[in-house]
PDB file of N, CA and C in Angstrom:
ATOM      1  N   UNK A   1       4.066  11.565  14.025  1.00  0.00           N
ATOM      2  CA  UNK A   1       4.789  11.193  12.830  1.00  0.00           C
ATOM      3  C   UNK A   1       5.395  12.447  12.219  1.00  0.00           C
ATOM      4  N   UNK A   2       6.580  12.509  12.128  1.00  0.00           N
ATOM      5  CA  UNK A   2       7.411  13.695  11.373  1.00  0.00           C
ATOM      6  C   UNK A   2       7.407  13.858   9.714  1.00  0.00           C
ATOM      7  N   UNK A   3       6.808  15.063   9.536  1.00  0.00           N
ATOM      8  CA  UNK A   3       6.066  15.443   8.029  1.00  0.00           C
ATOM      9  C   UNK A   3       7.053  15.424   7.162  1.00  0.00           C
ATOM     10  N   UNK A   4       8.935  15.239   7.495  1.00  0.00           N
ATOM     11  CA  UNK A   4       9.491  15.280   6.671  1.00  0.00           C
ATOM     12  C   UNK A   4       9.658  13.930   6.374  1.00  0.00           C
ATOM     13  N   UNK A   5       9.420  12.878   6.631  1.00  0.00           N
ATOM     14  CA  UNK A   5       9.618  11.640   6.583  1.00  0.00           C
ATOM     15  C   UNK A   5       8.592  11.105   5.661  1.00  0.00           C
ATOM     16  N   UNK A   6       7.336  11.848   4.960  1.00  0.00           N
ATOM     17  CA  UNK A   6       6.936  11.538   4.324  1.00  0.00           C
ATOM     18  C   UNK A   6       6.649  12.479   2.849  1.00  0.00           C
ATOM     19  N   UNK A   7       7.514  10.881   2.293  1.00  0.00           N
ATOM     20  CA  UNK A   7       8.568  11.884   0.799  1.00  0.00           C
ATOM     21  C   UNK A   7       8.017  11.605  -0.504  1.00  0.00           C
ATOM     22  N   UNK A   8       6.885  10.952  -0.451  1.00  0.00           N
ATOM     23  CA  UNK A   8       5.728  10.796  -1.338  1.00  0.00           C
ATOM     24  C   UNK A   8       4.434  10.492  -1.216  1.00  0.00           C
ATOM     25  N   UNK A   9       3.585  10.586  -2.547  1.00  0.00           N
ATOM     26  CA  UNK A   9       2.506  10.627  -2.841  1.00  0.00           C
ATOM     27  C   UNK A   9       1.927   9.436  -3.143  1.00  0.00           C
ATOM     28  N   UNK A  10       0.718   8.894  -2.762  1.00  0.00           N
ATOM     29  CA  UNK A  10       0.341   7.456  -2.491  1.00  0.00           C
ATOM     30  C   UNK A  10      -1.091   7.764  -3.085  1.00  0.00           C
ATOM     31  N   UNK A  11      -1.352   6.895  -3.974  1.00  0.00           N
ATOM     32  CA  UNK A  11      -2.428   6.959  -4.832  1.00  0.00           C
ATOM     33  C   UNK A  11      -3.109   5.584  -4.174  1.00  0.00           C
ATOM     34  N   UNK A  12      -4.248   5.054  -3.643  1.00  0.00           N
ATOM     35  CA  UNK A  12      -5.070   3.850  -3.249  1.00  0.00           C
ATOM     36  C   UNK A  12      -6.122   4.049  -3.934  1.00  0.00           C
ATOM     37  N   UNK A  13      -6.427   2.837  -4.657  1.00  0.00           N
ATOM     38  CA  UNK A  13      -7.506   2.672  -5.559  1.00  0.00           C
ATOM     39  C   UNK A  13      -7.928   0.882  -5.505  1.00  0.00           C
ATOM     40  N   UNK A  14      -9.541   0.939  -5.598  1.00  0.00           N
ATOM     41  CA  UNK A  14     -10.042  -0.843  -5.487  1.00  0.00           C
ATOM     42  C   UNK A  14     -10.434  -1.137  -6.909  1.00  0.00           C
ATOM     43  N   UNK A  15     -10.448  -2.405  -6.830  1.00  0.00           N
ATOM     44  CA  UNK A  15     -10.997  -2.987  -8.262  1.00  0.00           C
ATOM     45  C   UNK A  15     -12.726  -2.569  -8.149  1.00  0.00           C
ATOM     46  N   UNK A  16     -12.736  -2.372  -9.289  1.00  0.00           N
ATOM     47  CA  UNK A  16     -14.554  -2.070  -9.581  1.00  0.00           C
ATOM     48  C   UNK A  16     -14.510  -2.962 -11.280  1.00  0.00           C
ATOM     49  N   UNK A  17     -15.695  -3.686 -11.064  1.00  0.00           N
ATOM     50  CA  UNK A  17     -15.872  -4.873 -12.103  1.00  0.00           C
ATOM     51  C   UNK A  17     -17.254  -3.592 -12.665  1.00  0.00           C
ATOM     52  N   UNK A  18     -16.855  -3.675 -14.026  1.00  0.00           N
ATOM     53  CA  UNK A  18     -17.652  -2.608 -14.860  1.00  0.00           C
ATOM     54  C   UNK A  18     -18.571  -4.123 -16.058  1.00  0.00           C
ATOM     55  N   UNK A  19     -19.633  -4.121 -15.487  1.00  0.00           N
ATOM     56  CA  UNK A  19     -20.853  -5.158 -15.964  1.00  0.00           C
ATOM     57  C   UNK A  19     -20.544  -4.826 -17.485  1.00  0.00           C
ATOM     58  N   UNK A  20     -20.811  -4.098 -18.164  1.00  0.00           N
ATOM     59  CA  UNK A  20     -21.066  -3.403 -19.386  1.00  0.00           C
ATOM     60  C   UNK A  20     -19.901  -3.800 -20.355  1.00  0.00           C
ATOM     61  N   UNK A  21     -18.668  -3.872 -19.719  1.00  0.00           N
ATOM     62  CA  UNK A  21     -17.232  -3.774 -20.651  1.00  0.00           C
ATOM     63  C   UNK A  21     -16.273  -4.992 -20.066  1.00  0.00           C
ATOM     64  N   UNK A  22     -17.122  -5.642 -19.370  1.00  0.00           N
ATOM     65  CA  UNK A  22     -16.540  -7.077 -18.638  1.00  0.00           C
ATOM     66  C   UNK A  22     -15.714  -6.815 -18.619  1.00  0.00           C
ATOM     67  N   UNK A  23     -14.934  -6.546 -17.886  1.00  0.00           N
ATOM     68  CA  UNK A  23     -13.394  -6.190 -17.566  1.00  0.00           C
ATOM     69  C   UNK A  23     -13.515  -4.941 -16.096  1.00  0.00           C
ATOM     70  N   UNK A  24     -12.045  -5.180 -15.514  1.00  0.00           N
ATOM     71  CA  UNK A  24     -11.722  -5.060 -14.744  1.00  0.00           C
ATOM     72  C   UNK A  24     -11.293  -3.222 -14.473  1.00  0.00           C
ATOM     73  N   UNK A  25     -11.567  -2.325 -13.422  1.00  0.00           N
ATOM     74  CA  UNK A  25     -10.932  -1.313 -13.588  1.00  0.00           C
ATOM     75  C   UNK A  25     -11.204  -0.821 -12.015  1.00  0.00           C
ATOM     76  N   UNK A  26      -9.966   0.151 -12.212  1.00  0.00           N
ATOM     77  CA  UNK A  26      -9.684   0.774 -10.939  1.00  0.00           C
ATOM     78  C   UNK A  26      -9.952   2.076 -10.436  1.00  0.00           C
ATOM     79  N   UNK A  27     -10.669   2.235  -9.488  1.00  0.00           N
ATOM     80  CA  UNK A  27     -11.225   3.632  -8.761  1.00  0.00           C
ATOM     81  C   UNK A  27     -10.504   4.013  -7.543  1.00  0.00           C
ATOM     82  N   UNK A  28     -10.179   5.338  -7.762  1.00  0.00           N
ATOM     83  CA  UNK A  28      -9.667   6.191  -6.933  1.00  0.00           C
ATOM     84  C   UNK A  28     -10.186   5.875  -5.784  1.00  0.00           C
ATOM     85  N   UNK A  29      -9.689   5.817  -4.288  1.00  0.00           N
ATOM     86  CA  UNK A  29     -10.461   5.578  -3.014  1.00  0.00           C
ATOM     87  C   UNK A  29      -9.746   7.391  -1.952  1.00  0.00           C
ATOM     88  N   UNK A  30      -8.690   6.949  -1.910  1.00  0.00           N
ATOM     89  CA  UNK A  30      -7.687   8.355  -1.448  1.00  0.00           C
ATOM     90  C   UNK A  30      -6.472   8.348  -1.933  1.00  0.00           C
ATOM     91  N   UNK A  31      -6.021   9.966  -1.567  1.00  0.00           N
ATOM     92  CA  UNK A  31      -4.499  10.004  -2.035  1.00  0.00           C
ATOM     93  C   UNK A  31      -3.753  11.108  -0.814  1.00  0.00           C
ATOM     94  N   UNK A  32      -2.719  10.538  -0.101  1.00  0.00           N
ATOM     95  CA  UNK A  32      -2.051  10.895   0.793  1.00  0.00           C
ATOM     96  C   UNK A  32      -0.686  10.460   0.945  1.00  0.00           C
ATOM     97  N   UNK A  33       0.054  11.647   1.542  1.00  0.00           N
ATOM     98  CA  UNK A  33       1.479  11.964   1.650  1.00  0.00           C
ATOM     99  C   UNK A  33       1.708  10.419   2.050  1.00  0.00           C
ATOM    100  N   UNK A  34       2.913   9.834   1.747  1.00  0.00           N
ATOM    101  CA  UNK A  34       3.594   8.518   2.873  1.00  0.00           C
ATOM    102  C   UNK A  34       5.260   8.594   2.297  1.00  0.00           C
ATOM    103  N   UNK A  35       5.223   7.677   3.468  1.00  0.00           N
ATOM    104  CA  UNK A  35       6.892   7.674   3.542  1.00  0.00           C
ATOM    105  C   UNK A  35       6.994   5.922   3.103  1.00  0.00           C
ATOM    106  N   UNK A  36       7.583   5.776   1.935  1.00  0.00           N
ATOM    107  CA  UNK A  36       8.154   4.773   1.125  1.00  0.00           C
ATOM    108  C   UNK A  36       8.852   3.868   1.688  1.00  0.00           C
ATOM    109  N   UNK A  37       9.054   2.685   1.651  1.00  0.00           N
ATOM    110  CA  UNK A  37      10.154   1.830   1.938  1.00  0.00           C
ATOM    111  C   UNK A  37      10.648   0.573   1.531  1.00  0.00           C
ATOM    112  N   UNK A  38      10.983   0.250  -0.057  1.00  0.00           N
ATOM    113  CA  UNK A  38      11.439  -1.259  -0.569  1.00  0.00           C
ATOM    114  C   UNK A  38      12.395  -1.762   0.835  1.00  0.00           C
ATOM    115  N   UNK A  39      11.679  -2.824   0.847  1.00  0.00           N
ATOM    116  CA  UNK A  39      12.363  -4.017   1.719  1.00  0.00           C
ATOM    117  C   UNK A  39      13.471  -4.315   1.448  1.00  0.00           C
ATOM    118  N   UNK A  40      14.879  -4.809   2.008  1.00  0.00           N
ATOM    119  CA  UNK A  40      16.100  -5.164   1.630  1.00  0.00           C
ATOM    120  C   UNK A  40      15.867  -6.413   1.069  1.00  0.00           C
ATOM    121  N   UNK A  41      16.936  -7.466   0.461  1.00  0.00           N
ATOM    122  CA  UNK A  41      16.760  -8.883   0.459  1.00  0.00           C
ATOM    123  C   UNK A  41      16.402  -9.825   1.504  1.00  0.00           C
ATOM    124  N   UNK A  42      17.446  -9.375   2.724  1.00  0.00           N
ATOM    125  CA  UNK A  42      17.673  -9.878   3.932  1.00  0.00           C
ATOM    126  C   UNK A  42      16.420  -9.642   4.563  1.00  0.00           C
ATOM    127  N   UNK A  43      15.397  -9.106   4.590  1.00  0.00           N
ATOM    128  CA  UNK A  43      14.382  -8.776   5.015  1.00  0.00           C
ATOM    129  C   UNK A  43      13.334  -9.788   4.777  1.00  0.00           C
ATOM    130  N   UNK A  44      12.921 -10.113   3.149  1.00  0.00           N
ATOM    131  CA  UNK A  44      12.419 -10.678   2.304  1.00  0.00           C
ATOM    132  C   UNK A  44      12.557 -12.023   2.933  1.00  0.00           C
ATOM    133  N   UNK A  45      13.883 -12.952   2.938  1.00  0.00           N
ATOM    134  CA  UNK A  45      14.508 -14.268   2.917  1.00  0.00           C
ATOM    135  C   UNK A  45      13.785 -14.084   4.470  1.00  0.00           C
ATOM    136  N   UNK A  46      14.434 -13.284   5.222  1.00  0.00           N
ATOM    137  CA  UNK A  46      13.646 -13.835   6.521  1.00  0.00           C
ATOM    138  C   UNK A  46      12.340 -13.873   7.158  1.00  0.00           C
ATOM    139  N   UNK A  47      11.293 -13.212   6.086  1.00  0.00           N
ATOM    140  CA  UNK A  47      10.007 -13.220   5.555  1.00  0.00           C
ATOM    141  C   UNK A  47       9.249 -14.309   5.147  1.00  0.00           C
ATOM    142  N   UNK A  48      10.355 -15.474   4.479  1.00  0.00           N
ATOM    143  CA  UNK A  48      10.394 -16.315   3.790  1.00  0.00           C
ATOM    144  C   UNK A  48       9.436 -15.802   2.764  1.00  0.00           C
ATOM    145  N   UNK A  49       9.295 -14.479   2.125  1.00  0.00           N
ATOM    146  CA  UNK A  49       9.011 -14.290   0.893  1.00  0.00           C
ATOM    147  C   UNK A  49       9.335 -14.524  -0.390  1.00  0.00           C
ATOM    148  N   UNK A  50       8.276 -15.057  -1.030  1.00  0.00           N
ATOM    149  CA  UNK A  50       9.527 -15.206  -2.657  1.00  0.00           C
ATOM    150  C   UNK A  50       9.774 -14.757  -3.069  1.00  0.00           C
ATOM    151  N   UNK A  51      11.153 -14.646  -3.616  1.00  0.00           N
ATOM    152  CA  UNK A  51      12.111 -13.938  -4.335  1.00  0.00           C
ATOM    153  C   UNK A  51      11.631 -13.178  -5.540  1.00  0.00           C
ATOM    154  N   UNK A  52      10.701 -14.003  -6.229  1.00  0.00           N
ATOM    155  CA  UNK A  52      10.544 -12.990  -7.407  1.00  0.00           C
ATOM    156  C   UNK A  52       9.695 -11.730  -7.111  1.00  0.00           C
ATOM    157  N   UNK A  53       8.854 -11.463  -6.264  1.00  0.00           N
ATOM    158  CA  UNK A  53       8.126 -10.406  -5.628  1.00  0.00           C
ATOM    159  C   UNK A  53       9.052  -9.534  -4.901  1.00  0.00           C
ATOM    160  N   UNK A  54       8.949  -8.571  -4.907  1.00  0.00           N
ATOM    161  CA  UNK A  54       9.506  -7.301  -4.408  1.00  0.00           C
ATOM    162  C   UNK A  54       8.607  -6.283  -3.326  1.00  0.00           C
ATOM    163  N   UNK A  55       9.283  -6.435  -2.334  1.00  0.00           N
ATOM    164  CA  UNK A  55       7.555  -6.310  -1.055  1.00  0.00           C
ATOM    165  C   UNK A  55       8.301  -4.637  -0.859  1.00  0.00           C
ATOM    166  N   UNK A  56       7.407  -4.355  -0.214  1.00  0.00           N
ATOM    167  CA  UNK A  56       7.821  -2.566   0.146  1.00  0.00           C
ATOM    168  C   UNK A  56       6.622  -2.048   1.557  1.00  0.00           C
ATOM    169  N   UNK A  57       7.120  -1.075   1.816  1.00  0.00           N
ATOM    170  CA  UNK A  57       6.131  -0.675   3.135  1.00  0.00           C
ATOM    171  C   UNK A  57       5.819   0.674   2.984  1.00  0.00           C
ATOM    172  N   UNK A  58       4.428   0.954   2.833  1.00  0.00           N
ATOM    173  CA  UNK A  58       3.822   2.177   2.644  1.00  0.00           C
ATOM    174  C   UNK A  58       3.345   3.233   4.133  1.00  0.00           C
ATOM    175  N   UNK A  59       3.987   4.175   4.565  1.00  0.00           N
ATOM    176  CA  UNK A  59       3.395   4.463   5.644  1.00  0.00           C
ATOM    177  C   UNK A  59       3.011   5.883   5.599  1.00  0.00           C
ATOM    178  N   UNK A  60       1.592   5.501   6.259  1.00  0.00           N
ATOM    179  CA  UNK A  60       0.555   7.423   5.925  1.00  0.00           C
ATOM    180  C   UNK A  60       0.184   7.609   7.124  1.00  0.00           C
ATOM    181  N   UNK A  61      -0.025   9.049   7.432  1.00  0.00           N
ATOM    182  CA  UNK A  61      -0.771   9.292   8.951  1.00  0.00           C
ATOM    183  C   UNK A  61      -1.995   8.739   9.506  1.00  0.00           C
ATOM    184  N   UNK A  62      -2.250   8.113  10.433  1.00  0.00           N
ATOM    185  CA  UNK A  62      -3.227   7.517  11.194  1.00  0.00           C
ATOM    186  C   UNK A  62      -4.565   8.299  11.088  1.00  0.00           C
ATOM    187  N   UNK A  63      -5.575   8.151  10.174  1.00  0.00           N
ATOM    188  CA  UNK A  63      -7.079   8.370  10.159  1.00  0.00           C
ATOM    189  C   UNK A  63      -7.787   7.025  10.842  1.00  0.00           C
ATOM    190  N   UNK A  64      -8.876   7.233  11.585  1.00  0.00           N
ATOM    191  CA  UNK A  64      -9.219   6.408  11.935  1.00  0.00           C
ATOM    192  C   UNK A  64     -10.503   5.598  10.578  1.00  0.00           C
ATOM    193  N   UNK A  65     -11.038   6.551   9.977  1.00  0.00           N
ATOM    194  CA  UNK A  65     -11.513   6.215   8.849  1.00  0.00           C
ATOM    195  C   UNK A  65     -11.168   5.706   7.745  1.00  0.00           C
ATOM    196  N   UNK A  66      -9.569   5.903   8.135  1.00  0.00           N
ATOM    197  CA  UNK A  66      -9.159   4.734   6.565  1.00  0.00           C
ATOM    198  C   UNK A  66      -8.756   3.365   6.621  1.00  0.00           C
ATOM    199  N   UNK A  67      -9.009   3.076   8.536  1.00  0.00           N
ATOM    200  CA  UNK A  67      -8.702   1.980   8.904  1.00  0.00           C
ATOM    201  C   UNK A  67      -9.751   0.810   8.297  1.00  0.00           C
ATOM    202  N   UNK A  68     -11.193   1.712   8.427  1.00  0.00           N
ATOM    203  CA  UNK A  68     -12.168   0.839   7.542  1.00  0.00           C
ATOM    204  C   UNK A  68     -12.378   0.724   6.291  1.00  0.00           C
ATOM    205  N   UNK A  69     -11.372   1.897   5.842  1.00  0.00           N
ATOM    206  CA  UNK A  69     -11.541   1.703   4.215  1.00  0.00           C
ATOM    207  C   UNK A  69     -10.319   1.061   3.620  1.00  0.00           C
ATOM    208  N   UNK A  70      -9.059   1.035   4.264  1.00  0.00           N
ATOM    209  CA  UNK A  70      -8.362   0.431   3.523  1.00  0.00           C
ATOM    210  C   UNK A  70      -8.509  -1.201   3.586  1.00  0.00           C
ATOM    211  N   UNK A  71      -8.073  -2.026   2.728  1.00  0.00           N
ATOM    212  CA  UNK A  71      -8.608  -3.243   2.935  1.00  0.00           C
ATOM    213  C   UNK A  71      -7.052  -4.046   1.508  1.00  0.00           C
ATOM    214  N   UNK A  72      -6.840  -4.934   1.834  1.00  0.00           N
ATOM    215  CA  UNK A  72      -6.256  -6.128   1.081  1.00  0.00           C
ATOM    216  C   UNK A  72      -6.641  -6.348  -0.123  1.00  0.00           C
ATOM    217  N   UNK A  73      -5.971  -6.059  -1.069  1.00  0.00           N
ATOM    218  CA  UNK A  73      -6.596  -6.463  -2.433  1.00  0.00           C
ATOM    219  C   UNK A  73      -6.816  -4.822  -3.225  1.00  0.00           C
ATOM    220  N   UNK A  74      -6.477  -3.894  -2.621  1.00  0.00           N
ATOM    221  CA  UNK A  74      -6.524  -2.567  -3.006  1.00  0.00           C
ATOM    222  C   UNK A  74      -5.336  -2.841  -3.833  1.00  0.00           C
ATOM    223  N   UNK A  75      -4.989  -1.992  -4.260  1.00  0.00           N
ATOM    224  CA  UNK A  75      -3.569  -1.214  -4.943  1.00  0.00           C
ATOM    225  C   UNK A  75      -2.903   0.162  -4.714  1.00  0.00           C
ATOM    226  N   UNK A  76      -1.623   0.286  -4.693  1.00  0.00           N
ATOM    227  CA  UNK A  76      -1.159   1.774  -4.344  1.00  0.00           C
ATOM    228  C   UNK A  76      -0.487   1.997  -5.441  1.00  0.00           C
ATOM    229  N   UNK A  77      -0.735   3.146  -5.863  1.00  0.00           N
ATOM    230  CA  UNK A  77       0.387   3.750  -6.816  1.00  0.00           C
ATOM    231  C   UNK A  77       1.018   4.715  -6.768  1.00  0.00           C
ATOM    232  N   UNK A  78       2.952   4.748  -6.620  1.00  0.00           N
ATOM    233  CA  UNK A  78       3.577   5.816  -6.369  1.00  0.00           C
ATOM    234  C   UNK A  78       4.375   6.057  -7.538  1.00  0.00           C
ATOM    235  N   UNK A  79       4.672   7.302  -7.742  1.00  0.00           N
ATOM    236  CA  UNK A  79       4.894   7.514  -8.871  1.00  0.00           C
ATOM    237  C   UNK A  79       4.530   6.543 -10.177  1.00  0.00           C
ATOM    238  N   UNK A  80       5.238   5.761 -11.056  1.00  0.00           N
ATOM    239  CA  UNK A  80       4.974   4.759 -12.047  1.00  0.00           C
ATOM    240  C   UNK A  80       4.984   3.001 -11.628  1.00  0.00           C
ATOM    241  N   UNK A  81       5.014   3.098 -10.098  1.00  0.00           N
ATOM    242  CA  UNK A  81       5.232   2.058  -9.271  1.00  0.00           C
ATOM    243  C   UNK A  81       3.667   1.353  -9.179  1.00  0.00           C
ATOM    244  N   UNK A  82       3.206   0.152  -9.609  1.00  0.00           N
ATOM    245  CA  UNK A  82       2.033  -0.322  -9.240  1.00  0.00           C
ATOM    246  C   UNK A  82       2.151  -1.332  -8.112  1.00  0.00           C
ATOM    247  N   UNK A  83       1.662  -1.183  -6.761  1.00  0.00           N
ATOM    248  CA  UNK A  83       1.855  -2.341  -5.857  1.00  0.00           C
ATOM    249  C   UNK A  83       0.548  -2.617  -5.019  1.00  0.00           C
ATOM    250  N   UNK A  84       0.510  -4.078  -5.174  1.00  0.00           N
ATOM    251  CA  UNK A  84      -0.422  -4.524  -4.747  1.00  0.00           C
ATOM    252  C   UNK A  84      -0.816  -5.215  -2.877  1.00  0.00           C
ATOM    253  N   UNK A  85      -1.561  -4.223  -2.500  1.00  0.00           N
ATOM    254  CA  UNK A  85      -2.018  -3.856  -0.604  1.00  0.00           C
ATOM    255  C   UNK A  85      -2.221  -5.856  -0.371  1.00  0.00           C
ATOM    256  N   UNK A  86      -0.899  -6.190   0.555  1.00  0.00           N
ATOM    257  CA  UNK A  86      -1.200  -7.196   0.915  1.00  0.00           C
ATOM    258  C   UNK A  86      -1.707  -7.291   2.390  1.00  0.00           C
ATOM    259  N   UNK A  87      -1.323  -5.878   3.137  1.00  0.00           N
ATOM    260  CA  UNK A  87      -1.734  -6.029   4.533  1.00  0.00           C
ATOM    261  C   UNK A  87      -1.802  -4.961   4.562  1.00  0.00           C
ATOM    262  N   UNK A  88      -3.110  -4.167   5.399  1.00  0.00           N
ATOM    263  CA  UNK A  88      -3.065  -3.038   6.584  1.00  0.00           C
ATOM    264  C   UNK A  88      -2.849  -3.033   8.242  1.00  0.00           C
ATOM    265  N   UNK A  89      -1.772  -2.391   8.266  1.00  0.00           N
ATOM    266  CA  UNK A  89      -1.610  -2.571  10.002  1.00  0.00           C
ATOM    267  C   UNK A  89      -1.568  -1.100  10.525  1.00  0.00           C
ATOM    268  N   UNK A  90      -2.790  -0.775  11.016  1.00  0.00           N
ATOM    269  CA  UNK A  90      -3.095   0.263  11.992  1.00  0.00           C
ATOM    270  C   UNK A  90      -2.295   0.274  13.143  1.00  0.00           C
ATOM    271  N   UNK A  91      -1.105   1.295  13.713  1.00  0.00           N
ATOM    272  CA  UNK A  91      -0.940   2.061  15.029  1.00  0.00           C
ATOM    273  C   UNK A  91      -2.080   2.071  15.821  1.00  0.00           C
ATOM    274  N   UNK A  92      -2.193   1.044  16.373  1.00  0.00           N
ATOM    275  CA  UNK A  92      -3.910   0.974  16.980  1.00  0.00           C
ATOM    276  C   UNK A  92      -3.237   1.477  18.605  1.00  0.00           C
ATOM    277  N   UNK A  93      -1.568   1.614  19.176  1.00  0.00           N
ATOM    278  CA  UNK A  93      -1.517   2.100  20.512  1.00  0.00           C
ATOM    279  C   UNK A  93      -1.049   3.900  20.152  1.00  0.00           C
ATOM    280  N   UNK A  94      -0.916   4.062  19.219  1.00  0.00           N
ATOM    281  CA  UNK A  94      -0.102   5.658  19.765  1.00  0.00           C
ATOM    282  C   UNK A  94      -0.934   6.268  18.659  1.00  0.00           C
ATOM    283  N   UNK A  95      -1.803   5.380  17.699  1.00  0.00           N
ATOM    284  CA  UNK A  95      -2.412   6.325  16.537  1.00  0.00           C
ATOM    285  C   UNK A  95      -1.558   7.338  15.792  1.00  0.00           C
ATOM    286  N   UNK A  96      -0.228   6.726  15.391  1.00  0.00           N
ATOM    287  CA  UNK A  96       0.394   7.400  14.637  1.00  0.00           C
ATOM    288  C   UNK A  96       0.387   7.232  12.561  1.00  0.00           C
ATOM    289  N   UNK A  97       0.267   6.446  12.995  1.00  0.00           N
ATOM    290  CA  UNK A  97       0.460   5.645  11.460  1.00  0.00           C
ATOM    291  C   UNK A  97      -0.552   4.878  11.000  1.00  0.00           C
ATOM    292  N   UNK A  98      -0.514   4.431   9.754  1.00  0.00           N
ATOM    293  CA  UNK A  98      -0.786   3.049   9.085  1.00  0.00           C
ATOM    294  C   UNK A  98       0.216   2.383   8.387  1.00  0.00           C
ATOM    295  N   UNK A  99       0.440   1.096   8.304  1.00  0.00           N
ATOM    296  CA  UNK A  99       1.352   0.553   7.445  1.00  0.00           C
ATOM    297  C   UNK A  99       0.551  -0.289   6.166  1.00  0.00           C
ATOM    298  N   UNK A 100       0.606  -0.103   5.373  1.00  0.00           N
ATOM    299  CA  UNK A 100       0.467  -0.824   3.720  1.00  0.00           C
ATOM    300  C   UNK A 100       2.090  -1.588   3.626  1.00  0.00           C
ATOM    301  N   UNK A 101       1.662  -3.059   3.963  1.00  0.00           N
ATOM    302  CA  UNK A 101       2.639  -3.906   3.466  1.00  0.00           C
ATOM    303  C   UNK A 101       2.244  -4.078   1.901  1.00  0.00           C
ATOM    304  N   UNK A 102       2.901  -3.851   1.106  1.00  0.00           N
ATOM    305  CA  UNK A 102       2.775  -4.305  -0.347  1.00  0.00           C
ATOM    306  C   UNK A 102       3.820  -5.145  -0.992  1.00  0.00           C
ATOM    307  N   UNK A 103       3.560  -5.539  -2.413  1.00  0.00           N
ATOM    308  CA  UNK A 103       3.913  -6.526  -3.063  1.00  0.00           C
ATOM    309  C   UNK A 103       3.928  -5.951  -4.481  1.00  0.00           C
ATOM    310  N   UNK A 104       5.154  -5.659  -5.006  1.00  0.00           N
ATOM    311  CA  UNK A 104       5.588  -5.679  -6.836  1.00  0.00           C
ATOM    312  C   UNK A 104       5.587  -6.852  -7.093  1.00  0.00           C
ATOM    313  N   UNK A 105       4.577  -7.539  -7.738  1.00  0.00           N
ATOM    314  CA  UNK A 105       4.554  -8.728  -8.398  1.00  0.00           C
ATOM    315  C   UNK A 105       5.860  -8.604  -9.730  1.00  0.00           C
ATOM    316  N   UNK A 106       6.782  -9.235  -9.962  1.00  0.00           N
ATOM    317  CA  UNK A 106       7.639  -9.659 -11.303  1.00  0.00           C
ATOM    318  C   UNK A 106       7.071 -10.161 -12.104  1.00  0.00           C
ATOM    319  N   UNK A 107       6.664  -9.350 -13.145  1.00  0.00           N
ATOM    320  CA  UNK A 107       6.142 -10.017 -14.457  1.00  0.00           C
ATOM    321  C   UNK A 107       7.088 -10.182 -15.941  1.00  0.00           C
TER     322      UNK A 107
END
């Protein structure tokens, strides 16, 4: 994977349910370089994704250890961008990558 291709900083963090303050909050898991990518429309429609969501593709260098830690239901945050980890897909033939399919929910 070519180091210039990855042109930001990727914050992954899981929900942690705090007993004490009933409510919901988020913990740091890792933070590593990736290379960004909002989905076109045309992408989306043939996704048959819905429109009001805004999907994007997160891609970081292939650890084999974050294959077990990353998981669905995480969150990434790039710059002021909050998006929510709908899929991990491991480079499981050349071990180059990971992909974080994500989701900007429209609120």
């Amino acid at each position: 994977m070519e180091a210039g291709r990855l042109n930001s900083r990727v914050f992954i963090e899981r929900r942690v349910m705090d007993p004490d303050a009933e409510s919901i909050t988020w913990e740091p898991v890792v933070d590593r370089k990736a290379y960004v990518r909002m989905l076109s429309g045309k992408e989306v429609i043939a996704a048959d994704a819905p429109l009001s969501a805004v999907k994007a593709s997160v891609r970081i260098r292939y650890r084999r250890a974050l294959c077990t830690i990353l998981r669905p239901g995480m969150r990434a945050k790039v710059d002021d961008m909050v998006m929510r980890i709908e899929t991990v897909q491991p480079d499981l033939v050349n071990r180059e990558h990971i992909d974080l399919v994500c989701v900007i929910d429209e609120r």
